[in-house]
C-alpha atoms as a PDB file:
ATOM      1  CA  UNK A   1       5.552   7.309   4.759  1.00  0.00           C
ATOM      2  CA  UNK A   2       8.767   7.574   2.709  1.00  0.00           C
ATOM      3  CA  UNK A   3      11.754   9.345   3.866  1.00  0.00           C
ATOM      4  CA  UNK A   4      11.299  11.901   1.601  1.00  0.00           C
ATOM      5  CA  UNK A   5       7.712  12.272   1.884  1.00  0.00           C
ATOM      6  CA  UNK A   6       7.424  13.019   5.895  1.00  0.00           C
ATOM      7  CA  UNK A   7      10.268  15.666   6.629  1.00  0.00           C
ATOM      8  CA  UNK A   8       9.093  17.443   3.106  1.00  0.00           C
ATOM      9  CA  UNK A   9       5.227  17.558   4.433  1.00  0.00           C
ATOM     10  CA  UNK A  10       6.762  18.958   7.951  1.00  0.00           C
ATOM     11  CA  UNK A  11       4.875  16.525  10.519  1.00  0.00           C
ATOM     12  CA  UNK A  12       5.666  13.931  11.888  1.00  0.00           C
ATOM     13  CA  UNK A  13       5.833  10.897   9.466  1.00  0.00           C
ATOM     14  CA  UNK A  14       3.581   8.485  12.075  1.00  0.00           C
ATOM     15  CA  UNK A  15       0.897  11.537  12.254  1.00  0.00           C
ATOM     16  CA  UNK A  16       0.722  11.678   8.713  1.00  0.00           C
ATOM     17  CA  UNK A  17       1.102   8.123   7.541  1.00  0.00           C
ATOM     18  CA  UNK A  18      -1.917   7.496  10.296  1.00  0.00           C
ATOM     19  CA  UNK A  19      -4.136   9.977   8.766  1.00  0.00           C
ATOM     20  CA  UNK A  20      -3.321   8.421   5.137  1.00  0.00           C
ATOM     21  CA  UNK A  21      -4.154   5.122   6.382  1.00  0.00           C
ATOM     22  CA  UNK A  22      -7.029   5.766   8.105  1.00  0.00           C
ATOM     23  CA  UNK A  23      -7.812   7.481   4.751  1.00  0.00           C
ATOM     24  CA  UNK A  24      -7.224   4.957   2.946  1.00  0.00           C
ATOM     25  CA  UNK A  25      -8.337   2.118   5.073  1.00  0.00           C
ATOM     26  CA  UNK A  26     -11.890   3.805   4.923  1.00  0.00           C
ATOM     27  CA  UNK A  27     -12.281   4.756   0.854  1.00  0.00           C
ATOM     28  CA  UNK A  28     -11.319   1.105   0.516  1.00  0.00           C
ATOM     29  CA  UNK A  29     -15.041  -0.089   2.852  1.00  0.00           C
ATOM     30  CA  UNK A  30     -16.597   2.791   1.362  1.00  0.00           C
ATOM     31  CA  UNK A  31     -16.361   3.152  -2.496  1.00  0.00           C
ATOM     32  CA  UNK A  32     -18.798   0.526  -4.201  1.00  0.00           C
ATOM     33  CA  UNK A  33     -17.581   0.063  -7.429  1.00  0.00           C
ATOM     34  CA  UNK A  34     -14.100  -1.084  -8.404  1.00  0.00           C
ATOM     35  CA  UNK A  35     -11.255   2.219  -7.869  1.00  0.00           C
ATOM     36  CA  UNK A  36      -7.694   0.903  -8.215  1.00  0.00           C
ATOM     37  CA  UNK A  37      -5.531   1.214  -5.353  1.00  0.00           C
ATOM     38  CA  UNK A  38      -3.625   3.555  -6.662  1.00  0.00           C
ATOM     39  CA  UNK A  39      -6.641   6.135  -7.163  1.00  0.00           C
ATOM     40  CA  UNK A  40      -7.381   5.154  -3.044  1.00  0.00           C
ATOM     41  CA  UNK A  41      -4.270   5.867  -1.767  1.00  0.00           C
ATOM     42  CA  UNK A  42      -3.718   9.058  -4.080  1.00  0.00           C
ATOM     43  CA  UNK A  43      -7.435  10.365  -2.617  1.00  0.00           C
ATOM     44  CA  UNK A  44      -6.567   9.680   0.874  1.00  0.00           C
ATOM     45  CA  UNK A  45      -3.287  11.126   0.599  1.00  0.00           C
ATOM     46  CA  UNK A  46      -4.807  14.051  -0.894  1.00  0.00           C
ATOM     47  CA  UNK A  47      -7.245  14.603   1.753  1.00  0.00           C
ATOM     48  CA  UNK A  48      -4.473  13.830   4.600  1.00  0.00           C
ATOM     49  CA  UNK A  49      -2.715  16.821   3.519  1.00  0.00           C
ATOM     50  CA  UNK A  50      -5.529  19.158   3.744  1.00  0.00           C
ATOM     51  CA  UNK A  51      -6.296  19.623   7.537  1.00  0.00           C
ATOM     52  CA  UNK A  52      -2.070  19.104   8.153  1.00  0.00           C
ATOM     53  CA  UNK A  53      -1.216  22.386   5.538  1.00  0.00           C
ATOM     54  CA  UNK A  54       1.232  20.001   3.508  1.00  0.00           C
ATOM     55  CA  UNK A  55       1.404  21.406   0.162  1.00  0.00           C
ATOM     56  CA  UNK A  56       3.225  18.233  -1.440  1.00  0.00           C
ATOM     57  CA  UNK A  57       1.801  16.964  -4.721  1.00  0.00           C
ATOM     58  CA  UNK A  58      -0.209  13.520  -3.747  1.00  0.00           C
ATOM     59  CA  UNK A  59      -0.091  12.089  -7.206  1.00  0.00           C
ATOM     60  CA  UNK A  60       3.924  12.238  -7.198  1.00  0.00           C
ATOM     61  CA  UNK A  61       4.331  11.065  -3.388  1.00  0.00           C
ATOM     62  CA  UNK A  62       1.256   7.771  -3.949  1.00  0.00           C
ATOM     63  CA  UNK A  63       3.651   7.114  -7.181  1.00  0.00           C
ATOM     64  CA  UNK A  64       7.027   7.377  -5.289  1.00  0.00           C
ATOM     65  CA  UNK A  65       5.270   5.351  -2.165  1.00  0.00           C
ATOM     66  CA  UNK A  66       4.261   2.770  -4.544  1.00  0.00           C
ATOM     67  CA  UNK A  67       7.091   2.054  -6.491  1.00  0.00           C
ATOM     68  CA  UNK A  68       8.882   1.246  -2.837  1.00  0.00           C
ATOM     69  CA  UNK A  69       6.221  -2.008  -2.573  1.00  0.00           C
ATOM     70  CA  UNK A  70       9.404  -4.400  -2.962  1.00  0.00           C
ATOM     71  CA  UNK A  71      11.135  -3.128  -0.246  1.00  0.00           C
ATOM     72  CA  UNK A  72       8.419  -3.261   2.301  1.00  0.00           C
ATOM     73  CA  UNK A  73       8.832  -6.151   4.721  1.00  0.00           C
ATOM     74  CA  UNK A  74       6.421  -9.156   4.807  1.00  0.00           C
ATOM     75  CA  UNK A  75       4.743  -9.953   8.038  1.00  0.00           C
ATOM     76  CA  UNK A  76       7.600 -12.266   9.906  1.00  0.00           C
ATOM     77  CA  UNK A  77       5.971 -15.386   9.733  1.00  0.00           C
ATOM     78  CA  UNK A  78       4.692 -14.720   6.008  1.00  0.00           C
ATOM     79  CA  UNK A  79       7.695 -16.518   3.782  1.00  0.00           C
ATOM     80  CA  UNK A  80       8.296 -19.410   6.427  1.00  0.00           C
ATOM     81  CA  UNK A  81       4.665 -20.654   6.759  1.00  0.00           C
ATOM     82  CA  UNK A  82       3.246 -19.917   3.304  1.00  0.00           C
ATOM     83  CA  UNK A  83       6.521 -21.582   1.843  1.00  0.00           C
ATOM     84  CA  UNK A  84       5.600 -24.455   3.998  1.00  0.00           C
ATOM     85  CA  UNK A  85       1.444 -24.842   3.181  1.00  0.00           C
ATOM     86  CA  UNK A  86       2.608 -24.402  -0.379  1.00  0.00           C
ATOM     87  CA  UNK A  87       4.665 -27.320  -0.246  1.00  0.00           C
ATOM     88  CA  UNK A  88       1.095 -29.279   0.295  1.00  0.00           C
ATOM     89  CA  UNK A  89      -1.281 -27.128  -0.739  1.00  0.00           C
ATOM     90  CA  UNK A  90      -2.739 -24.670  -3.581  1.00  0.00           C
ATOM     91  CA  UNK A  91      -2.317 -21.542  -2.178  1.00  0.00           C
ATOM     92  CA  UNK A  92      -3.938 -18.135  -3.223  1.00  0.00           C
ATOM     93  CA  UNK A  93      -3.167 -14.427  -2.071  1.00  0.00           C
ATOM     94  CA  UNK A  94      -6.242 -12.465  -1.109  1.00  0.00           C
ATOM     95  CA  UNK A  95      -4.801  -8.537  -1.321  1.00  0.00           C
ATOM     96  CA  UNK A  96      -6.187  -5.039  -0.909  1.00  0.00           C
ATOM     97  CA  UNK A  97      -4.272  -4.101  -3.702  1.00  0.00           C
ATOM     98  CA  UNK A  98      -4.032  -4.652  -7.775  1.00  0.00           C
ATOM     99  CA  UNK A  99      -2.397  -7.220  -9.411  1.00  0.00           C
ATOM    100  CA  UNK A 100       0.091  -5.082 -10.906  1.00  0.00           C
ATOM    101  CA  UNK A 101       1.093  -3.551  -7.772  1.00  0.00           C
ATOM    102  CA  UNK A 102       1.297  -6.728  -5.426  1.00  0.00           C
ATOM    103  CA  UNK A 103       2.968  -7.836  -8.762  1.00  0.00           C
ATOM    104  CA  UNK A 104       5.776  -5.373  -6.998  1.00  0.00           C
ATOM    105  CA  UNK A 105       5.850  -6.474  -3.244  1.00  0.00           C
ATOM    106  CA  UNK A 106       8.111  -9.644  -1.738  1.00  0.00           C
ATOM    107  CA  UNK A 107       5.546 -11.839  -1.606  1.00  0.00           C
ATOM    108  CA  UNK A 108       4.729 -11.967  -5.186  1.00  0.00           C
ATOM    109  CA  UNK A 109       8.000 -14.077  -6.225  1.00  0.00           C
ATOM    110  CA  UNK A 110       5.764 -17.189  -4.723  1.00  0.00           C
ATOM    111  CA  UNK A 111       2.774 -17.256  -6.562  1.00  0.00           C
ATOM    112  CA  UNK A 112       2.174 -17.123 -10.502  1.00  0.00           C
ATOM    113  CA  UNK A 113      -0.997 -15.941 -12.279  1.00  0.00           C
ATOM    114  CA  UNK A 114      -4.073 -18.301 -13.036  1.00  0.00           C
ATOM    115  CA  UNK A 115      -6.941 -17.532 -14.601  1.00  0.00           C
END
């Protein structure tokens, strides 16, 4: 979780972020029609804080964890081999998120937008 997000909920940022991803993880398998990512990660946050007592707002702290997607690391080998298959190949990015949000992350600067 952010740095702001963890000390303000009182736990223990790994306890919480592996509640919300565990959360999240699951509404992602579960829901059968199409939920942005966004709407995921703000339920799952939302139902992370309820057993844990954190009275932070979930819509504010998904938007704030969000808008950190470019500083996220990529995997480590991520930029060296994909750089080096898309020297030969057409590449694509399969992603558990929407366009607009991977859009925000690292990897993005690599691909453009097809139809």
């Amino acid at each position: 979780m952010s740095a702001r997000i963890a000390p303000a909920s009182g736990r223990p940022g790994d306890e919480l972020y592996d509640r919300w991803d565990a959360l999240n993880k699951r509404a992602q398998k579960d829901y059968r029609e199409w939920t942005s990512y966004a709407t995921l990660a703000w339920t799952a946050l939302a139902t992370a804080y309820e057993p844990l007592g954190v009275r932070g707002d979930a819509g504010t702290d998904v938007d704030e964890l969000l808008a950190s997607l470019g500083d996220w690391l990529l995997w480590p080998d991520v930029e060296e081999h994909l750089l080096a298959l898309g020297r030969r190949y057409r590449i694509g990015v399969l992603s558990n998120v929407d366009d607009d949000l991977f859009g925000r992350t690292r990897a993005a600067r690599w691909w453009t937008r097809s139809s």
